[in-house]
PDB file of N, CA and C in Angstrom:
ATOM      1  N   UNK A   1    -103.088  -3.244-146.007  1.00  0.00           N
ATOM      2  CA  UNK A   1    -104.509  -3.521-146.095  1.00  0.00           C
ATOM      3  C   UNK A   1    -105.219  -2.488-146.960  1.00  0.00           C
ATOM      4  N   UNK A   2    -104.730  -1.514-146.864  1.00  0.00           N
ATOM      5  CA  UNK A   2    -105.320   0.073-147.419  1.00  0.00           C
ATOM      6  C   UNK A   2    -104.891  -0.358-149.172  1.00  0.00           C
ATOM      7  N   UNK A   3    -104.486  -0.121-148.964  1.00  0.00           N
ATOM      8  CA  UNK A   3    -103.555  -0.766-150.596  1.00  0.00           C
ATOM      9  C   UNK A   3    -103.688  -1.469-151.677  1.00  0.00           C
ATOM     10  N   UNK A   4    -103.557  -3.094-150.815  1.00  0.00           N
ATOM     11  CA  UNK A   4    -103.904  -3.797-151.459  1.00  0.00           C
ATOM     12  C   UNK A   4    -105.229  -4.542-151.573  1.00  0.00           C
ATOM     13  N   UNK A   5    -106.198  -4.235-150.278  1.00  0.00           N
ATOM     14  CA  UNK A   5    -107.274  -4.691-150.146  1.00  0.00           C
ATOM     15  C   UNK A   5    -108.752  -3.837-150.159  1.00  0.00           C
ATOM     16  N   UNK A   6    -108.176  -2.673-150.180  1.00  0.00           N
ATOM     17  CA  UNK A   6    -108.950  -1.209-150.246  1.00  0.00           C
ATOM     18  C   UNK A   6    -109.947  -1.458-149.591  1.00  0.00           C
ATOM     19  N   UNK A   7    -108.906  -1.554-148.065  1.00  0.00           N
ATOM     20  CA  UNK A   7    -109.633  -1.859-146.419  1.00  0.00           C
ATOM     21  C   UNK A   7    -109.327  -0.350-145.828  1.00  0.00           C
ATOM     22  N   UNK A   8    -110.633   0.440-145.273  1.00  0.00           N
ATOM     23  CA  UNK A   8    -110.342   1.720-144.145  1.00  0.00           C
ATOM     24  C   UNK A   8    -110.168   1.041-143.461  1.00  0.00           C
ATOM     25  N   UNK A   9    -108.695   1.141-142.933  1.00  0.00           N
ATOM     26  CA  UNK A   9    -108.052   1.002-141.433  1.00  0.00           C
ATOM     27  C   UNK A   9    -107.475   1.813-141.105  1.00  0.00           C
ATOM     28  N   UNK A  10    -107.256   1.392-139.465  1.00  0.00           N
ATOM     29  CA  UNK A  10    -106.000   2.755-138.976  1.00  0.00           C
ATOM     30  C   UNK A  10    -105.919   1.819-137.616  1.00  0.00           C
ATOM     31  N   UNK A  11    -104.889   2.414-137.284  1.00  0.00           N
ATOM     32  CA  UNK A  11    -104.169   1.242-136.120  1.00  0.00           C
ATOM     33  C   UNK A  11    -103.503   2.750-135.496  1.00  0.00           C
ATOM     34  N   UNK A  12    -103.496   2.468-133.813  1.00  0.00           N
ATOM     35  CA  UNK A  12    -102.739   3.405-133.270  1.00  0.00           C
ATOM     36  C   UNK A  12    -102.104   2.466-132.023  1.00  0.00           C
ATOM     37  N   UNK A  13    -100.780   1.522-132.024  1.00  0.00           N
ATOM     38  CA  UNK A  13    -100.217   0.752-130.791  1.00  0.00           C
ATOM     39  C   UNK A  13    -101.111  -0.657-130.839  1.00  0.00           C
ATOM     40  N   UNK A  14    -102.025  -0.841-129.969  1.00  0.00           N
ATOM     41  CA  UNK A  14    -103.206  -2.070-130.125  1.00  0.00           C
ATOM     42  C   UNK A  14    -104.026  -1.921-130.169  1.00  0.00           C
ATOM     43  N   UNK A  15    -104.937  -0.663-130.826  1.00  0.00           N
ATOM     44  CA  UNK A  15    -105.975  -0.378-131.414  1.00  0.00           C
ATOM     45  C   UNK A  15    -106.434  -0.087-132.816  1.00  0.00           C
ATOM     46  N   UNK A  16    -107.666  -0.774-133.278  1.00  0.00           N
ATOM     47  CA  UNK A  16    -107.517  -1.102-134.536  1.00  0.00           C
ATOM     48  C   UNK A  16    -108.992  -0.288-134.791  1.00  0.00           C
ATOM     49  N   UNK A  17    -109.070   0.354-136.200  1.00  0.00           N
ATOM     50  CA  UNK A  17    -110.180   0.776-136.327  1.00  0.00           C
ATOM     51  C   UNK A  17    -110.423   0.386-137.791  1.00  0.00           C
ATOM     52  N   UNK A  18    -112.197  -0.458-138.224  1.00  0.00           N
ATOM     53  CA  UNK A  18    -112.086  -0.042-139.625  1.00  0.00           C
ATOM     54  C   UNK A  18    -113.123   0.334-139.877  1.00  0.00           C
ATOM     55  N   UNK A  19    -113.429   0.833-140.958  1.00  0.00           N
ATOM     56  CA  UNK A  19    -114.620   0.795-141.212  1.00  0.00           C
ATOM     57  C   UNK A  19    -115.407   0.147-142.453  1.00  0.00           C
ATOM     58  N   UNK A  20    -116.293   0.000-143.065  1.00  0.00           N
ATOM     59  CA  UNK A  20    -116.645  -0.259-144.009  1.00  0.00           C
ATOM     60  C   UNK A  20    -118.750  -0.420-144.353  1.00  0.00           C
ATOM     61  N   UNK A  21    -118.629  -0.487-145.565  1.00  0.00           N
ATOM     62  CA  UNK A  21    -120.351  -0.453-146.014  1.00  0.00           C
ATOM     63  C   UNK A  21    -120.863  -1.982-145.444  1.00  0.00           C
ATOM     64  N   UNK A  22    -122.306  -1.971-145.605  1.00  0.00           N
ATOM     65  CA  UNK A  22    -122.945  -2.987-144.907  1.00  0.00           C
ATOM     66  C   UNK A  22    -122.602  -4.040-145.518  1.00  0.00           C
ATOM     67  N   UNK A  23    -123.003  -4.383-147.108  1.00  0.00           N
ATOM     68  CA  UNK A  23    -122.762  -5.478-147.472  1.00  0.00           C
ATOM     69  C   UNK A  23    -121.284  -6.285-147.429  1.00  0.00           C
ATOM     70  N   UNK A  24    -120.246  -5.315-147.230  1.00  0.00           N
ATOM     71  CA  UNK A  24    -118.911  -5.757-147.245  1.00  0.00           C
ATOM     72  C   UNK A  24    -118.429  -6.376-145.988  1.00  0.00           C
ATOM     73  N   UNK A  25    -119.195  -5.895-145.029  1.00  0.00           N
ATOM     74  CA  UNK A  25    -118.630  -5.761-143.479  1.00  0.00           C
ATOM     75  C   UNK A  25    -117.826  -7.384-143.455  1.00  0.00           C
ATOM     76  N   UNK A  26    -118.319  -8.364-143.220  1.00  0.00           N
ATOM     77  CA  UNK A  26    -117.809  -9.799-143.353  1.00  0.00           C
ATOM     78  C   UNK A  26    -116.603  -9.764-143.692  1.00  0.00           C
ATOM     79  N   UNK A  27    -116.471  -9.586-144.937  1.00  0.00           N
ATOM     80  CA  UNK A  27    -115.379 -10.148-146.259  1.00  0.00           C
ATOM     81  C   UNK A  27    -114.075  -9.143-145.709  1.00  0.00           C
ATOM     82  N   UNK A  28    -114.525  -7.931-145.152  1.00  0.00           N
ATOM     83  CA  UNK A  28    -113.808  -7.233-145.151  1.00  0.00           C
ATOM     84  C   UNK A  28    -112.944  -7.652-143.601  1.00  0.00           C
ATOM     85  N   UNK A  29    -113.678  -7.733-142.948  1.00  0.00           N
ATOM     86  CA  UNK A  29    -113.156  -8.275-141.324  1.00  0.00           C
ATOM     87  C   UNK A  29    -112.290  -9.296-141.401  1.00  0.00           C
ATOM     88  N   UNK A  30    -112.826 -10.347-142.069  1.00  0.00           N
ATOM     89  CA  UNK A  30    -112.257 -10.989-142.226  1.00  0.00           C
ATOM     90  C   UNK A  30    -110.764 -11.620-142.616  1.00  0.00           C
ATOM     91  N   UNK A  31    -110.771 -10.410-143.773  1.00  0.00           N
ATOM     92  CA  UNK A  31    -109.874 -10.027-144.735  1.00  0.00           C
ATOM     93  C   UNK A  31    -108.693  -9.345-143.691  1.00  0.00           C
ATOM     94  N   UNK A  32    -108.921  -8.434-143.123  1.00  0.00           N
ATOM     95  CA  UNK A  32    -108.039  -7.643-141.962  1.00  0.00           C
ATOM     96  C   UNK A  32    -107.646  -8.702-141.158  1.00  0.00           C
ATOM     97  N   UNK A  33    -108.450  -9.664-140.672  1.00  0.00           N
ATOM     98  CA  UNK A  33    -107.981 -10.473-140.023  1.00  0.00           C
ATOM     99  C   UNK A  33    -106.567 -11.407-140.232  1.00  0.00           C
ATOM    100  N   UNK A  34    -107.442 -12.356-141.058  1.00  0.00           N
ATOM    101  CA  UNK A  34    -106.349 -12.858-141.805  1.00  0.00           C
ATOM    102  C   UNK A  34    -105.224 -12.346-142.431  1.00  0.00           C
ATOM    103  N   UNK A  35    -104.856 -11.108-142.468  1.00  0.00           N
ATOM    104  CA  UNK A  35    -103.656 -10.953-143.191  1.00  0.00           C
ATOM    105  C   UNK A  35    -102.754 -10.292-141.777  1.00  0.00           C
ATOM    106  N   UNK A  36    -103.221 -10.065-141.175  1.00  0.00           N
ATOM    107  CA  UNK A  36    -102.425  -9.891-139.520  1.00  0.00           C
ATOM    108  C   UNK A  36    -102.191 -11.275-139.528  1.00  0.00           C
ATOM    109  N   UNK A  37    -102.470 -12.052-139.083  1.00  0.00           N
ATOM    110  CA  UNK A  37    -102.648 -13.807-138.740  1.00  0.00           C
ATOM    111  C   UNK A  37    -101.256 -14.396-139.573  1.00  0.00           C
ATOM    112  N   UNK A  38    -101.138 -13.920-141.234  1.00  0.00           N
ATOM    113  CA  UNK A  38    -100.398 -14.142-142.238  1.00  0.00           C
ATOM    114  C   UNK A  38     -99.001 -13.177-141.976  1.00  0.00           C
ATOM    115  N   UNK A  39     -98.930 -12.091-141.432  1.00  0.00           N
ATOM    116  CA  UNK A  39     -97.980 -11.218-141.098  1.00  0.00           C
ATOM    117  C   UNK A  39     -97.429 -11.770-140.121  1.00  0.00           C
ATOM    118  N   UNK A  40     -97.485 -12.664-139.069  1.00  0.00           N
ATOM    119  CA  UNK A  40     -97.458 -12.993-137.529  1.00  0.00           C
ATOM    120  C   UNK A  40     -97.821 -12.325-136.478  1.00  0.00           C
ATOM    121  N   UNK A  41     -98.325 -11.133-136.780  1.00  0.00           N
ATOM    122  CA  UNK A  41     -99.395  -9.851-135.685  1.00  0.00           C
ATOM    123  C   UNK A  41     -99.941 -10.904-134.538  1.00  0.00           C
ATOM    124  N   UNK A  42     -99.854 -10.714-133.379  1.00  0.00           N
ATOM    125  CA  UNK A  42    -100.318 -11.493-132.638  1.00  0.00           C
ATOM    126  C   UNK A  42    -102.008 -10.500-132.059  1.00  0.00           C
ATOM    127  N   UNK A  43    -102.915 -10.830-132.546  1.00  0.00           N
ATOM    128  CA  UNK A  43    -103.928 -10.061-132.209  1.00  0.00           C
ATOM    129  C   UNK A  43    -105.548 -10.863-131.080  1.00  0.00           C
ATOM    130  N   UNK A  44    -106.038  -9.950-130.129  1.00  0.00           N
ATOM    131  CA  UNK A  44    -106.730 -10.676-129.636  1.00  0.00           C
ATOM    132  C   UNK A  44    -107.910 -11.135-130.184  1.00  0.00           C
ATOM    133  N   UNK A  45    -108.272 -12.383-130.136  1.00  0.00           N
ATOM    134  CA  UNK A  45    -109.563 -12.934-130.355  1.00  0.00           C
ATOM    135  C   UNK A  45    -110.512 -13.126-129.656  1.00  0.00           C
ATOM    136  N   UNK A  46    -110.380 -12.279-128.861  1.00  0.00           N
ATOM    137  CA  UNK A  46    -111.830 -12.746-127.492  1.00  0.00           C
ATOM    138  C   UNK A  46    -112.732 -11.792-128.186  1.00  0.00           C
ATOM    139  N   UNK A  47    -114.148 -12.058-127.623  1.00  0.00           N
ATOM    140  CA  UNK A  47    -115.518 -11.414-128.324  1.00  0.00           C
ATOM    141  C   UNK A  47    -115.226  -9.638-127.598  1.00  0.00           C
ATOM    142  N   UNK A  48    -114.473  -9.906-126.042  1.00  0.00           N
ATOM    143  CA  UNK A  48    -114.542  -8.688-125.664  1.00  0.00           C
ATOM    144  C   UNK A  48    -113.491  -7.557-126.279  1.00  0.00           C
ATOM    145  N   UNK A  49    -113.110  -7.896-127.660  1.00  0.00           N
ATOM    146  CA  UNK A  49    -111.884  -6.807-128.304  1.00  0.00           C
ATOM    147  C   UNK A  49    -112.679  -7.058-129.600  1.00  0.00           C
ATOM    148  N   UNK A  50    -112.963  -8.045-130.329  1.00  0.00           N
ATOM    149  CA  UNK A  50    -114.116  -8.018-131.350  1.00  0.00           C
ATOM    150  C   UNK A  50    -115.063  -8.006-131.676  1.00  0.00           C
ATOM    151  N   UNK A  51    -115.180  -6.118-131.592  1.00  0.00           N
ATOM    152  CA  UNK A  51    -116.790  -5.686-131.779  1.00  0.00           C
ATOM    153  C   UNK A  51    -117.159  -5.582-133.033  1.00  0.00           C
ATOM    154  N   UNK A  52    -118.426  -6.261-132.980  1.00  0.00           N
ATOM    155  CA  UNK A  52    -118.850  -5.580-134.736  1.00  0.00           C
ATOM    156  C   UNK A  52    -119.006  -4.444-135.110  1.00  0.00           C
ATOM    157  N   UNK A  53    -119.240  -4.045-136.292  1.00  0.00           N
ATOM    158  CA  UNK A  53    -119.277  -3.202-136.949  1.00  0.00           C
ATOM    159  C   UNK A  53    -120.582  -2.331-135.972  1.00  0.00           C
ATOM    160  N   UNK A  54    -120.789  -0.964-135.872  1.00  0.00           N
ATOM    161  CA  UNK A  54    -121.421  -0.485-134.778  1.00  0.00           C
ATOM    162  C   UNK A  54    -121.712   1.004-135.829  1.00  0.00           C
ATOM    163  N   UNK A  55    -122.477   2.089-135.485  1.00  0.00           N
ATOM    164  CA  UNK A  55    -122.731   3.579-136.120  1.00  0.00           C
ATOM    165  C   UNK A  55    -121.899   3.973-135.135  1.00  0.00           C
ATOM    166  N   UNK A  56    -121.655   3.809-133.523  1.00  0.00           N
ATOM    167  CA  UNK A  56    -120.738   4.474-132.866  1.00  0.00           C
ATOM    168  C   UNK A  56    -119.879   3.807-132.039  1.00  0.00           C
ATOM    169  N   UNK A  57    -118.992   3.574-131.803  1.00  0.00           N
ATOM    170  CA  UNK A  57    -117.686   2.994-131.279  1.00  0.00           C
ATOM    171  C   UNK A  57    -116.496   3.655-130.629  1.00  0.00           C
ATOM    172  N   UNK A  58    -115.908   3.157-130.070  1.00  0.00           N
ATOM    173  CA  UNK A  58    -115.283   3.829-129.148  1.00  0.00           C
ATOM    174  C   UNK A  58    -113.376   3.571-129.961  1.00  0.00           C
ATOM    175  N   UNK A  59    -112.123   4.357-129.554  1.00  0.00           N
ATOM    176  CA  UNK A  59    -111.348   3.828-130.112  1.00  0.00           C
ATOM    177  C   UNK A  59    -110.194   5.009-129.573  1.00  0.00           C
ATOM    178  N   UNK A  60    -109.261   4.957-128.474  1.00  0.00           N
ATOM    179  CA  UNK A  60    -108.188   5.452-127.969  1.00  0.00           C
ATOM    180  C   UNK A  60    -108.998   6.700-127.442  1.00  0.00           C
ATOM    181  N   UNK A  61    -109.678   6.612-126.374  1.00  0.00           N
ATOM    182  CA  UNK A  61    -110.271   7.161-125.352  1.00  0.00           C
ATOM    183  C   UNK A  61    -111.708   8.086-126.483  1.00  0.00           C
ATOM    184  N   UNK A  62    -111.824   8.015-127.386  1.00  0.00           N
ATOM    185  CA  UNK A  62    -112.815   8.510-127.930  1.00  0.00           C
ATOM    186  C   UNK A  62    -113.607   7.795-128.620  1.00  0.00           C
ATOM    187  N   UNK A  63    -115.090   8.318-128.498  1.00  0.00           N
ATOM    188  CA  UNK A  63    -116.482   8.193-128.931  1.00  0.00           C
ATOM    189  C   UNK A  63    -116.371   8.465-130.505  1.00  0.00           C
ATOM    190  N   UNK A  64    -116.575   8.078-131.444  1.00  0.00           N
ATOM    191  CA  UNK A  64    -117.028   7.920-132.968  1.00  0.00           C
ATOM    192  C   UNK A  64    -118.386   7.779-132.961  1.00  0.00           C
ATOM    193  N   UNK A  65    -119.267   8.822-133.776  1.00  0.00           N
ATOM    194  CA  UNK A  65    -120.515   8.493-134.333  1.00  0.00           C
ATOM    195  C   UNK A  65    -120.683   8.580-135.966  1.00  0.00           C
ATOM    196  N   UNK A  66    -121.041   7.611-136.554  1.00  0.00           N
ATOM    197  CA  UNK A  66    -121.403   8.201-137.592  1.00  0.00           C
ATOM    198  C   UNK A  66    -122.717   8.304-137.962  1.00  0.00           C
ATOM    199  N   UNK A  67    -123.181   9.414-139.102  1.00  0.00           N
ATOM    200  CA  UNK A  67    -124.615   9.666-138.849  1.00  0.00           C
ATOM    201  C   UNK A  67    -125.605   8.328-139.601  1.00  0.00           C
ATOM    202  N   UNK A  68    -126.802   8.681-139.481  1.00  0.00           N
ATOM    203  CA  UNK A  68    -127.599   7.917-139.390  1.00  0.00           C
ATOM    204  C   UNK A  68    -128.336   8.215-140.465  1.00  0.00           C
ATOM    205  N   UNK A  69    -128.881   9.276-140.514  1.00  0.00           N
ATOM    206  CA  UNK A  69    -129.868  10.219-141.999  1.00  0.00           C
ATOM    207  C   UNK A  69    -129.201  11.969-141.929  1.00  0.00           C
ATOM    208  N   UNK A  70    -129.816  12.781-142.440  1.00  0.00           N
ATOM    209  CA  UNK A  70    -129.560  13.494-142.425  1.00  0.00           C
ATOM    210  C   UNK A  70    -127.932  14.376-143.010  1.00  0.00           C
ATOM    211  N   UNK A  71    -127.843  15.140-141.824  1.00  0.00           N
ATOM    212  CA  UNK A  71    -126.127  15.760-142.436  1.00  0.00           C
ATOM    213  C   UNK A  71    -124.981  14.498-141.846  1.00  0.00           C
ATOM    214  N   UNK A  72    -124.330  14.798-143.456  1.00  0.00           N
ATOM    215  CA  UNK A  72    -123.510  13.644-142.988  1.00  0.00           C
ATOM    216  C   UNK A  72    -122.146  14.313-142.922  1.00  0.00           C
ATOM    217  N   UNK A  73    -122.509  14.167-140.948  1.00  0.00           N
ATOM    218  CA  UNK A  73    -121.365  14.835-140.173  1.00  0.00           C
ATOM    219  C   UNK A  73    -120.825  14.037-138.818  1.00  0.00           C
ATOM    220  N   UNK A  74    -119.588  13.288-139.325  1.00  0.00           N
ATOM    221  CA  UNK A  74    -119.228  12.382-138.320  1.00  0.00           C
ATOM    222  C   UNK A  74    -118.714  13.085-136.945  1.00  0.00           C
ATOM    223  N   UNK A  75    -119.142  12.242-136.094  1.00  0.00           N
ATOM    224  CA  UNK A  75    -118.701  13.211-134.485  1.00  0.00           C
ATOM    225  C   UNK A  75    -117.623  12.690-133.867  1.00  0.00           C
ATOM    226  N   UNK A  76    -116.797  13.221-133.163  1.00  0.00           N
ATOM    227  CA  UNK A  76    -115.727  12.239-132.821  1.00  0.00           C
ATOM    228  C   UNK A  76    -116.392  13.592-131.119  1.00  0.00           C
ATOM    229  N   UNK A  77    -116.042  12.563-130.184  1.00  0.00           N
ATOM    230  CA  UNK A  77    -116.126  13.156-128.524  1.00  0.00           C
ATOM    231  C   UNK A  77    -115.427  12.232-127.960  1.00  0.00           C
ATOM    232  N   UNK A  78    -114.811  12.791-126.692  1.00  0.00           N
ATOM    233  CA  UNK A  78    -113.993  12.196-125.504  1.00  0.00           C
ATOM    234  C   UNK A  78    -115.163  11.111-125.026  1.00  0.00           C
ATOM    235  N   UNK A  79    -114.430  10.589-124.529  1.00  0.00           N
ATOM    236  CA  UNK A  79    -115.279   9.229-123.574  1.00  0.00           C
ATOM    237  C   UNK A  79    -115.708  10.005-122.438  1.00  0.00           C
ATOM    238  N   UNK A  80    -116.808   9.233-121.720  1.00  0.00           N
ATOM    239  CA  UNK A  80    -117.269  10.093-120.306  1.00  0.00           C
ATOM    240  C   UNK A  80    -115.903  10.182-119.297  1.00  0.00           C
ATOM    241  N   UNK A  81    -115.532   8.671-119.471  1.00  0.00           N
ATOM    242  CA  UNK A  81    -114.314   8.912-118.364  1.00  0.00           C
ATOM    243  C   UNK A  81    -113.635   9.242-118.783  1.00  0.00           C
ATOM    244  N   UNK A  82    -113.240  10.072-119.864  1.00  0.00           N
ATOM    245  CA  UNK A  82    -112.104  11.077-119.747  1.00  0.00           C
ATOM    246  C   UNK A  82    -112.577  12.308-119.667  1.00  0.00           C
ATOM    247  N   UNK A  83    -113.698  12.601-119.769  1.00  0.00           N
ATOM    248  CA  UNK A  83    -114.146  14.141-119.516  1.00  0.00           C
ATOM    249  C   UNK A  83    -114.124  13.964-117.885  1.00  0.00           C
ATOM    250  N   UNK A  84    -114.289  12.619-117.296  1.00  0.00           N
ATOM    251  CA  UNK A  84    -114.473  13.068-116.143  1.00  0.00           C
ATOM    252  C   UNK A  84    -113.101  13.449-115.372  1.00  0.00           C
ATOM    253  N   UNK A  85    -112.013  12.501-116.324  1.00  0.00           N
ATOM    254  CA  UNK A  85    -110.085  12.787-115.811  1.00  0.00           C
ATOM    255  C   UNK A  85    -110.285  14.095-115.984  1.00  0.00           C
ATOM    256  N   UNK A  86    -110.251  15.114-117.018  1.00  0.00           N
ATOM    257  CA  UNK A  86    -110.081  16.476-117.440  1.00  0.00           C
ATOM    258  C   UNK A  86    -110.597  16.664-116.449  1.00  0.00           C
ATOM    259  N   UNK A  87    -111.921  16.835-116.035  1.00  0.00           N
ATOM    260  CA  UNK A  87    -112.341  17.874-114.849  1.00  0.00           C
ATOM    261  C   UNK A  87    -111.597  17.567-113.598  1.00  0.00           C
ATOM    262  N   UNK A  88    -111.322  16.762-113.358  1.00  0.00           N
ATOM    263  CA  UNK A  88    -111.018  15.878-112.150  1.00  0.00           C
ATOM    264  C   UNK A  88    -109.162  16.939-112.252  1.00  0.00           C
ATOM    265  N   UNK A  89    -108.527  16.741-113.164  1.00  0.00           N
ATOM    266  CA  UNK A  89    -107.015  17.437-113.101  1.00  0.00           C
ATOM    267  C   UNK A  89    -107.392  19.034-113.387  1.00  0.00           C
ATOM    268  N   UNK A  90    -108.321  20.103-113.969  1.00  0.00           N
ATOM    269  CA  UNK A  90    -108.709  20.461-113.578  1.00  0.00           C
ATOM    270  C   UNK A  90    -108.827  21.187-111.963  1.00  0.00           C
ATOM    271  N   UNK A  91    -109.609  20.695-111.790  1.00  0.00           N
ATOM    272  CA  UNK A  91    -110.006  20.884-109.817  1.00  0.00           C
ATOM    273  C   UNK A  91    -108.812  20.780-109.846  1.00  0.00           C
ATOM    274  N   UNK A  92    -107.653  19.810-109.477  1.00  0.00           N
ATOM    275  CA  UNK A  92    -106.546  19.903-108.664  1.00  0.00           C
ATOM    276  C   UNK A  92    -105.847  20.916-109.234  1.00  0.00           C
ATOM    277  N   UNK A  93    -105.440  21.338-110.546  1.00  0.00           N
ATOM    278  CA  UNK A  93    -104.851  22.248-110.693  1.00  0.00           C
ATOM    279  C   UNK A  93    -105.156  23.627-109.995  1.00  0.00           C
ATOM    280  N   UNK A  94    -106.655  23.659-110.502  1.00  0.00           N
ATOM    281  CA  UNK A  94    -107.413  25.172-109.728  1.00  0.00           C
ATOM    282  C   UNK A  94    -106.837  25.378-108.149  1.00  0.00           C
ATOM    283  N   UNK A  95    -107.257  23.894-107.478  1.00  0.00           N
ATOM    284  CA  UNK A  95    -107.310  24.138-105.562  1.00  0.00           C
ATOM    285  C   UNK A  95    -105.171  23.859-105.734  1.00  0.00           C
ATOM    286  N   UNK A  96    -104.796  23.600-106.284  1.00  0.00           N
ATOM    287  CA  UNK A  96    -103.238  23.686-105.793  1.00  0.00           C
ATOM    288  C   UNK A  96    -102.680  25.431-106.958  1.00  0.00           C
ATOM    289  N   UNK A  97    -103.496  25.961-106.860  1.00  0.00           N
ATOM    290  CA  UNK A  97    -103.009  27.158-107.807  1.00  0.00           C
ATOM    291  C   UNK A  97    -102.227  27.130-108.628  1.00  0.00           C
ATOM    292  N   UNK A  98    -102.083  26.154-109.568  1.00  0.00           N
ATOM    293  CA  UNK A  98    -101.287  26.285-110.404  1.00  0.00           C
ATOM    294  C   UNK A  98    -102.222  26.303-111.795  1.00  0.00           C
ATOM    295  N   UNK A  99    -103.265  26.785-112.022  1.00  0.00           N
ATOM    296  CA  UNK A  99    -103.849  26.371-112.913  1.00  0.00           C
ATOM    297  C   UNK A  99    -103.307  27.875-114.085  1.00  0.00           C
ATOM    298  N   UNK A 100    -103.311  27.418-115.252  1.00  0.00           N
ATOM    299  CA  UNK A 100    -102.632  28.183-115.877  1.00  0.00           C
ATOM    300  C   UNK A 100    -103.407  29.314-116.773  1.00  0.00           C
ATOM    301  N   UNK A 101    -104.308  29.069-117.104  1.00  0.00           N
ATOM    302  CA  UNK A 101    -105.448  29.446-117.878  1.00  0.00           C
ATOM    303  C   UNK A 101    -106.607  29.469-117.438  1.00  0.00           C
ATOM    304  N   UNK A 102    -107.862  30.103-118.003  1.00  0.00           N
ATOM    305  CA  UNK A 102    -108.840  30.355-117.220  1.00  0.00           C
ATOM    306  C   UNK A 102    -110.179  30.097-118.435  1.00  0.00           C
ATOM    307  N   UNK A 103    -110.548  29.182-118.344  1.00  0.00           N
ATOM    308  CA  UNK A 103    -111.940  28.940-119.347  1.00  0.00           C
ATOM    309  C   UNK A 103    -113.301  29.916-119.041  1.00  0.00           C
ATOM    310  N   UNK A 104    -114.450  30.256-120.288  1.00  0.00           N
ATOM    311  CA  UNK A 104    -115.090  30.980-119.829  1.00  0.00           C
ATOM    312  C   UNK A 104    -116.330  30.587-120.635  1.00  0.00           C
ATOM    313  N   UNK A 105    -117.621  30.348-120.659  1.00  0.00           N
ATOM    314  CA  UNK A 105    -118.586  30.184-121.495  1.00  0.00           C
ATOM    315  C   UNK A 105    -119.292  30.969-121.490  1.00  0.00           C
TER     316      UNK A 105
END
């Protein structure tokens, strides 16, 4: 897709990420689509796995922002529920003493 269609993608297992400019967004989705479809990729089509194009999105437990005006400085952050796993293993490590390291702010 990268290649021959000079599509940003990236795939990690069954997660798919692309990106692209406003006017392209369509042609380009589309385009990704169909050539999975043409490969035999068996990919889902429900509305709840095909999100549109978004400034922030989510994609293998992390938050993507990209900016809006200003500095153009893309953010990548953990999802809430995984900050909340970390703290959560965390605590158990601390209360079963095995915690190995010691954080400090």
């Amino acid at each position: 897709m990268s290649r021959l269609f000079k599509l940003v993608v990236t795939n990690f297992f069954d997660d798919f990420c692309q990106l692209e400019v406003g006017l392209l967004r369509s042609s380009a989705w589309s385009t990704a689509e169909a050539l999975m479809v043409l490969l035999g990729w068996k990919i889902s089509m429900g509305e709840d796995k095909r999100h549109p194009f978004q400034k922030r999105f989510e994609i293998l437990g992390a938050v993507v922002t990209l900016p809006e005006v200003g500095p153009k400085v893309i953010e990548v952050a953990n999802k809430q529920t995984r900050l909340e796993q970390i703290a959560l293993q965390a605590e158990d490590e601390e209360l079963s003493g095995q915690a190995c390291c010691q954080v400090t702010t």
